[in-house]
N, C-alpha and C. Protein backbone atom coordinates (compact mmCIF):
# COMPACT_ATOMS: atom_id res chain seq x y z
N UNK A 1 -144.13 -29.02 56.01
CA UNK A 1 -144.34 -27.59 55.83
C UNK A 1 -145.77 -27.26 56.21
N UNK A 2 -145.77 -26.34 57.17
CA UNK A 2 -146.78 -25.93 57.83
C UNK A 2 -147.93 -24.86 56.55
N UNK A 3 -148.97 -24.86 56.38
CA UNK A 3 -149.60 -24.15 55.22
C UNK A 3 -150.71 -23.49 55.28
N UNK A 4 -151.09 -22.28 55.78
CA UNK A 4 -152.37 -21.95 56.14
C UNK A 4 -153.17 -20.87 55.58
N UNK A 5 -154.33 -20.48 55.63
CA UNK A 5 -154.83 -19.28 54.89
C UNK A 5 -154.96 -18.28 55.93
N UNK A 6 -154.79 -18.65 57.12
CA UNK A 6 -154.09 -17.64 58.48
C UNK A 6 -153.26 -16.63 58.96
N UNK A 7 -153.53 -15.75 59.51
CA UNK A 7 -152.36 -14.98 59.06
C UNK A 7 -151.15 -14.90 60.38
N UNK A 8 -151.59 -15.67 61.16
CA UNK A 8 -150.97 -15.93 62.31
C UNK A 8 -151.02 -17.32 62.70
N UNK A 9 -150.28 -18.33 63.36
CA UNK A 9 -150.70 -19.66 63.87
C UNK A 9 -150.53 -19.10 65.34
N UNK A 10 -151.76 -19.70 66.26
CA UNK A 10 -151.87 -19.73 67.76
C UNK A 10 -150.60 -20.36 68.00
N UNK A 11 -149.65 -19.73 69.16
CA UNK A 11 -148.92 -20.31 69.71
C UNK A 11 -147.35 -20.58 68.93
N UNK A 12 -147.42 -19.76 67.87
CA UNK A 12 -146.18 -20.02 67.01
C UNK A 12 -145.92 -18.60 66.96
N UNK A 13 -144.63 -18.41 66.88
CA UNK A 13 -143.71 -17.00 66.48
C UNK A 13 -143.19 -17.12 65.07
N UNK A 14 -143.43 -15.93 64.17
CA UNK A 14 -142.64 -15.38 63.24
C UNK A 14 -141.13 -15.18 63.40
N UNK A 15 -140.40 -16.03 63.27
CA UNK A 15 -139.10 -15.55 63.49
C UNK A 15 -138.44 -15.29 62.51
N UNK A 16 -138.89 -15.07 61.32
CA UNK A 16 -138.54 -14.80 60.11
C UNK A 16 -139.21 -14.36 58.72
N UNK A 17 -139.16 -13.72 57.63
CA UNK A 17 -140.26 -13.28 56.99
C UNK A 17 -139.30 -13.39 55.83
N UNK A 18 -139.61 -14.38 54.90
CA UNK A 18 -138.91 -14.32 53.77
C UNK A 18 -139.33 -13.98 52.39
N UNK A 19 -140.94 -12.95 52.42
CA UNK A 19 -141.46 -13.31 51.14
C UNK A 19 -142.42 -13.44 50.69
N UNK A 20 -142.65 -12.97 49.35
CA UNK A 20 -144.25 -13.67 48.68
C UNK A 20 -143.18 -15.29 48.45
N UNK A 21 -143.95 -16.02 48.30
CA UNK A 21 -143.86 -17.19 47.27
C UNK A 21 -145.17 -17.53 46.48
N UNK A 22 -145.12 -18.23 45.10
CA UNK A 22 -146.12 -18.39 44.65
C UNK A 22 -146.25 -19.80 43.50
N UNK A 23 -147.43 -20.09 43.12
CA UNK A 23 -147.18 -21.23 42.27
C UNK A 23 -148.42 -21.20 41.47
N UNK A 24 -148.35 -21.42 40.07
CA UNK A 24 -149.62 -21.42 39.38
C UNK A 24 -149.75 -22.59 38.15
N UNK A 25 -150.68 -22.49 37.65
CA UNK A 25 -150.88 -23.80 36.77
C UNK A 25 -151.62 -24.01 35.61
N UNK A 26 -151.45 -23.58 34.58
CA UNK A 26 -152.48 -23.27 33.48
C UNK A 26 -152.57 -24.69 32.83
N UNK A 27 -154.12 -24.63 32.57
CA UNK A 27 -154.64 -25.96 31.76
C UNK A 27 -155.63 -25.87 30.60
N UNK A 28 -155.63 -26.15 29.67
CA UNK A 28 -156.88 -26.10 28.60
C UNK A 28 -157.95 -27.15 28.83
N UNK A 29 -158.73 -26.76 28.48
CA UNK A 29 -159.92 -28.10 28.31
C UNK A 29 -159.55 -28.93 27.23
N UNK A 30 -160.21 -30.65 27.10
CA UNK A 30 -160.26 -31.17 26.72
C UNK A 30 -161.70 -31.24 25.57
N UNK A 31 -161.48 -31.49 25.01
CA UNK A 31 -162.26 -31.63 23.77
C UNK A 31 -163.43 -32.74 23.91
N UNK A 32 -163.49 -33.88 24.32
CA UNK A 32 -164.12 -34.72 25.29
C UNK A 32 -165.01 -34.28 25.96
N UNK A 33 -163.76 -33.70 27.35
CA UNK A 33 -164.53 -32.90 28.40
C UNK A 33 -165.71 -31.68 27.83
N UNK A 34 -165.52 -30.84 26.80
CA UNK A 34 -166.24 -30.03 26.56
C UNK A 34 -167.39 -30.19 25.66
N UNK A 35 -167.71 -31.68 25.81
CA UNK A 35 -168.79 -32.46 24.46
C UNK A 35 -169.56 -32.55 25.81
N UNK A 36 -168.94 -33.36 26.50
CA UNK A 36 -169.53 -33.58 28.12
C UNK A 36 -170.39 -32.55 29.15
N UNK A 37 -169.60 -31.29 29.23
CA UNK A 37 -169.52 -30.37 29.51
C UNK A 37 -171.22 -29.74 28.61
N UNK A 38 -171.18 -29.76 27.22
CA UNK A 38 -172.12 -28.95 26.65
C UNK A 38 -173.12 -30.02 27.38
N UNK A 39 -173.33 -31.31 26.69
CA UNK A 39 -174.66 -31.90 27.74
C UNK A 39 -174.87 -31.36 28.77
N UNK A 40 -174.39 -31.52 30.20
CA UNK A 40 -174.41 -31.28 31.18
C UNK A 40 -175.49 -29.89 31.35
N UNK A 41 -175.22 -29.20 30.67
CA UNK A 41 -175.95 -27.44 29.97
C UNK A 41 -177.18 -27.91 30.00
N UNK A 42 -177.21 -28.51 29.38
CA UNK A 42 -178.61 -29.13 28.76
C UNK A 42 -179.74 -29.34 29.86
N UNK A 43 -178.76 -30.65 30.54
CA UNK A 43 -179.56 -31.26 31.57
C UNK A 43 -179.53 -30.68 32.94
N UNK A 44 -178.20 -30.74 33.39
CA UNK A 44 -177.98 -29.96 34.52
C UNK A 44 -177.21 -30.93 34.86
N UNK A 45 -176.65 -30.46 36.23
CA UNK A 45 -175.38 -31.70 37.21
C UNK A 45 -174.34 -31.23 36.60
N UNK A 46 -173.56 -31.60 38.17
CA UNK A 46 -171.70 -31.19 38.15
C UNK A 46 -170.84 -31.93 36.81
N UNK A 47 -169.67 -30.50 36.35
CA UNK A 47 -169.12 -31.01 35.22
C UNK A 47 -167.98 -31.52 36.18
N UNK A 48 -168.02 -32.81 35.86
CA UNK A 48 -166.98 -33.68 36.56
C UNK A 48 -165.82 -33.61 36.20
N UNK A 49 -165.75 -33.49 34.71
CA UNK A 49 -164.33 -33.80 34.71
C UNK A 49 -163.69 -32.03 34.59
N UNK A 50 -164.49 -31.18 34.42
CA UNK A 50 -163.83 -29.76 34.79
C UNK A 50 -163.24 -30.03 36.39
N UNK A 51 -164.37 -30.29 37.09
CA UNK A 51 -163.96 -30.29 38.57
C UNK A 51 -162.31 -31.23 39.08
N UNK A 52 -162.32 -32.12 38.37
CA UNK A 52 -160.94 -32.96 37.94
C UNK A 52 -160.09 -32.43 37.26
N UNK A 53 -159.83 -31.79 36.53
CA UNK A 53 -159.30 -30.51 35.64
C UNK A 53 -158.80 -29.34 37.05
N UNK A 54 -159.60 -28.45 37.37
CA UNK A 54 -159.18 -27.84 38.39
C UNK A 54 -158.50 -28.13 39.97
N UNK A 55 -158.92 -29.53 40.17
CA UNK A 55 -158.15 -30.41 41.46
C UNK A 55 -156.88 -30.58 41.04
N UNK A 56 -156.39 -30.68 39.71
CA UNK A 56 -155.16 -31.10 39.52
C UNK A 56 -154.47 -30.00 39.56
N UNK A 57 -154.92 -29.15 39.06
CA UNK A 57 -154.34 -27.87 39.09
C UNK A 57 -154.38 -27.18 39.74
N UNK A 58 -155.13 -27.49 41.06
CA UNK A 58 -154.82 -26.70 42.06
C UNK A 58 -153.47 -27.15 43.39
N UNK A 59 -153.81 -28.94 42.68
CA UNK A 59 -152.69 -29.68 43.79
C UNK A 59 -150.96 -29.17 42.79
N UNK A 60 -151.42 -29.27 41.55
CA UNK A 60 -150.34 -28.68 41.09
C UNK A 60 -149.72 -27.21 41.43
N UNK A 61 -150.59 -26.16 41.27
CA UNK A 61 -149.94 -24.78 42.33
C UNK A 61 -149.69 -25.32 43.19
N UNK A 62 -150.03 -25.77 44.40
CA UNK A 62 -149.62 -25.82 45.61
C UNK A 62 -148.45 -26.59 45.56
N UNK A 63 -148.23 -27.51 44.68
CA UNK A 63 -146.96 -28.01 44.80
C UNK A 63 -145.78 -27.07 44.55
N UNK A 64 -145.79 -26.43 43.43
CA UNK A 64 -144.80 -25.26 43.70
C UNK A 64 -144.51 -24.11 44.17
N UNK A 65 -145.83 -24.03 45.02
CA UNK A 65 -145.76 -22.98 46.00
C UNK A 65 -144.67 -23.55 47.28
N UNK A 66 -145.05 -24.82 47.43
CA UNK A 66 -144.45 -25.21 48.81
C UNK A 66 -142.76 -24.91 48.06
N UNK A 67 -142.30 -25.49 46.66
CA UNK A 67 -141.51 -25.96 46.35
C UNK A 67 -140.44 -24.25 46.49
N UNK A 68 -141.24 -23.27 46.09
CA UNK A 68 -140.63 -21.91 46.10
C UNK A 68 -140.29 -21.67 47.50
N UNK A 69 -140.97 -21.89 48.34
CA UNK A 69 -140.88 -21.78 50.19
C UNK A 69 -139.69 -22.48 50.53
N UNK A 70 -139.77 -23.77 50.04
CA UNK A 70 -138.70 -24.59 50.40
C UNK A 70 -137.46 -23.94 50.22
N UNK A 71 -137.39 -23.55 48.73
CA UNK A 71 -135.87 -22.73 48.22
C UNK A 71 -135.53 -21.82 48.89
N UNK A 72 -136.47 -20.94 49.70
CA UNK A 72 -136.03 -19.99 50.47
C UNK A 72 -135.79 -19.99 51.74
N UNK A 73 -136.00 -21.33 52.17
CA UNK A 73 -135.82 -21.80 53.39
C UNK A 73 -136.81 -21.75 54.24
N UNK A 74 -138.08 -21.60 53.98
CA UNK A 74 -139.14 -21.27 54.73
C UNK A 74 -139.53 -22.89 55.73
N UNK A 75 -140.48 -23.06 56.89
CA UNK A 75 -141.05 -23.58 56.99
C UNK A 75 -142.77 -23.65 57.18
N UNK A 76 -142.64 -22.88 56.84
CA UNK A 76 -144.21 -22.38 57.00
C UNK A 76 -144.99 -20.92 55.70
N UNK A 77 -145.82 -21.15 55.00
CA UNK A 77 -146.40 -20.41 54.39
C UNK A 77 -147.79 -20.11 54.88
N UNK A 78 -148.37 -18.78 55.24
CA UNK A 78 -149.31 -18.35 55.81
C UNK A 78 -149.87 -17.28 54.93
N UNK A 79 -151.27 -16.91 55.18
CA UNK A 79 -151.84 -16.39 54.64
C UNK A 79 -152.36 -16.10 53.27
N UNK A 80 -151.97 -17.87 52.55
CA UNK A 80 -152.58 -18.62 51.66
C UNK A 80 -153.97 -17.70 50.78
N UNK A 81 -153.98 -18.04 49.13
CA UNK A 81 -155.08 -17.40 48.47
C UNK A 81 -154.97 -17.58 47.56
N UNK A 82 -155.70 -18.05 46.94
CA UNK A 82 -156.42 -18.82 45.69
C UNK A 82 -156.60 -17.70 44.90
N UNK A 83 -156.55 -17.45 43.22
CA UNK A 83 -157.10 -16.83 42.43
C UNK A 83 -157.14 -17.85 41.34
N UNK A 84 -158.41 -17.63 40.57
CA UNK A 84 -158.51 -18.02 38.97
C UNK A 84 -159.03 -16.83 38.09
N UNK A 85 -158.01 -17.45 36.72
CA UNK A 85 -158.27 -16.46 35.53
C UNK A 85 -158.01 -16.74 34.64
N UNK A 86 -159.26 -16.67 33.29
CA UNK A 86 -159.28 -16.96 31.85
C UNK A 86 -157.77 -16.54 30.95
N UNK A 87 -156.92 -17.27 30.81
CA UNK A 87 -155.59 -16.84 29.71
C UNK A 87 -156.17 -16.70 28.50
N UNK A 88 -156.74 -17.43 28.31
CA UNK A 88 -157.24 -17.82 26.48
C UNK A 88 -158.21 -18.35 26.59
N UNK A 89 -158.69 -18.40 25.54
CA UNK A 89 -160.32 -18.93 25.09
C UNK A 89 -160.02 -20.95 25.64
N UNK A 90 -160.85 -21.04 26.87
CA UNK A 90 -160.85 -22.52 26.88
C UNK A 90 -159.21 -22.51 27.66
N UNK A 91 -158.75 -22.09 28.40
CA UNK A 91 -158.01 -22.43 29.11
C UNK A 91 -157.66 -21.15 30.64
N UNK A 92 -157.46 -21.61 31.79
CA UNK A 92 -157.37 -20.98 32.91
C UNK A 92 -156.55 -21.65 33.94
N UNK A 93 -155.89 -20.31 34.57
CA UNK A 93 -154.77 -20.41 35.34
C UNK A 93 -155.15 -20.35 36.76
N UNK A 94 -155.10 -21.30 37.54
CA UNK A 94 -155.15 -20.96 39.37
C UNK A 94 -154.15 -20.50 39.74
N UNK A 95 -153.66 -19.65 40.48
CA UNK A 95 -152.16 -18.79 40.94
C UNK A 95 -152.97 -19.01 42.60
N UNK A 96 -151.84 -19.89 43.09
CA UNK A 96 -151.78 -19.84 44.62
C UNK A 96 -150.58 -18.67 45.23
N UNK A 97 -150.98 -18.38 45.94
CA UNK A 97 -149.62 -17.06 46.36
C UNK A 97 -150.02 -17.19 48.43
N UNK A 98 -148.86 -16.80 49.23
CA UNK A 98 -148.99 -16.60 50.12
C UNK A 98 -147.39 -15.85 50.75
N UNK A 99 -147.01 -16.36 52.24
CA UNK A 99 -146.31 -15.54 52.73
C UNK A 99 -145.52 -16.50 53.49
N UNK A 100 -143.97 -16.79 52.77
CA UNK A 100 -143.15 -17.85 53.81
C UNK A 100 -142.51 -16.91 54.32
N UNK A 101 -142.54 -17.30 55.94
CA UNK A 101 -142.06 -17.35 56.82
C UNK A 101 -141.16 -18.53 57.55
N UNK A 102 -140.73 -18.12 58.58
CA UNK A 102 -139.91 -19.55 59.49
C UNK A 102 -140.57 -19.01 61.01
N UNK A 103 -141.49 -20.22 61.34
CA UNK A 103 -141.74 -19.91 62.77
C UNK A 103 -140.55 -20.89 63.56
N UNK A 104 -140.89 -20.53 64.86
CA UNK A 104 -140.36 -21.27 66.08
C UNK A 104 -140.78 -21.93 66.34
């Protein structure tokens, strides 16, 4: 499955337009992580394991973004876009959203 933040691919046709699809992923912090996290304040330098926290959850949207595309028969999702946002105190949601299509 073709996946881009593009809103066109060079050399490929739209031959079909099926859609938003979308996929998102809410996670809380860890209690650990946020002992870690307060140091870090202190001293300075990347919170690692936030940054590990959000990789997962971002490979996680994207997995059911593709997985929603798939159901609809898409091969291709274009024009790809990231959002994040606070649900609750200490926890946040990435929502991937884009536009399956079926090129040629």
């Amino acid at each position: 499955m073709l996946i881009s933040n593009m809103e066109l691919i060079p050399g490929c046709r739209v031959v079909e337009h099926l859609g938003l699809v979308q996929g998102s992923s809410v996670r809380a912090k860890h209690v650990g992580r946020d002992i870690m996290a307060g140091l870090k304040n202190i001293f300075g330098g990347e919170l690692k394991g936030y940054t590990e926290l959000l990789q997962e959850s971002r490979e996680e949207a994207m997995e059911r973004l593709q997985q929603q595309a798939e159901a609809v028969g898409a091969n291709a999702i274009l024009n790809v876009r990231f959002s994040t946002s606070s649900v609750a105190q200490g926890a946040a949601e990435i929502y991937v959203y884009g536009t399956a299509v079926l090129l040629d």
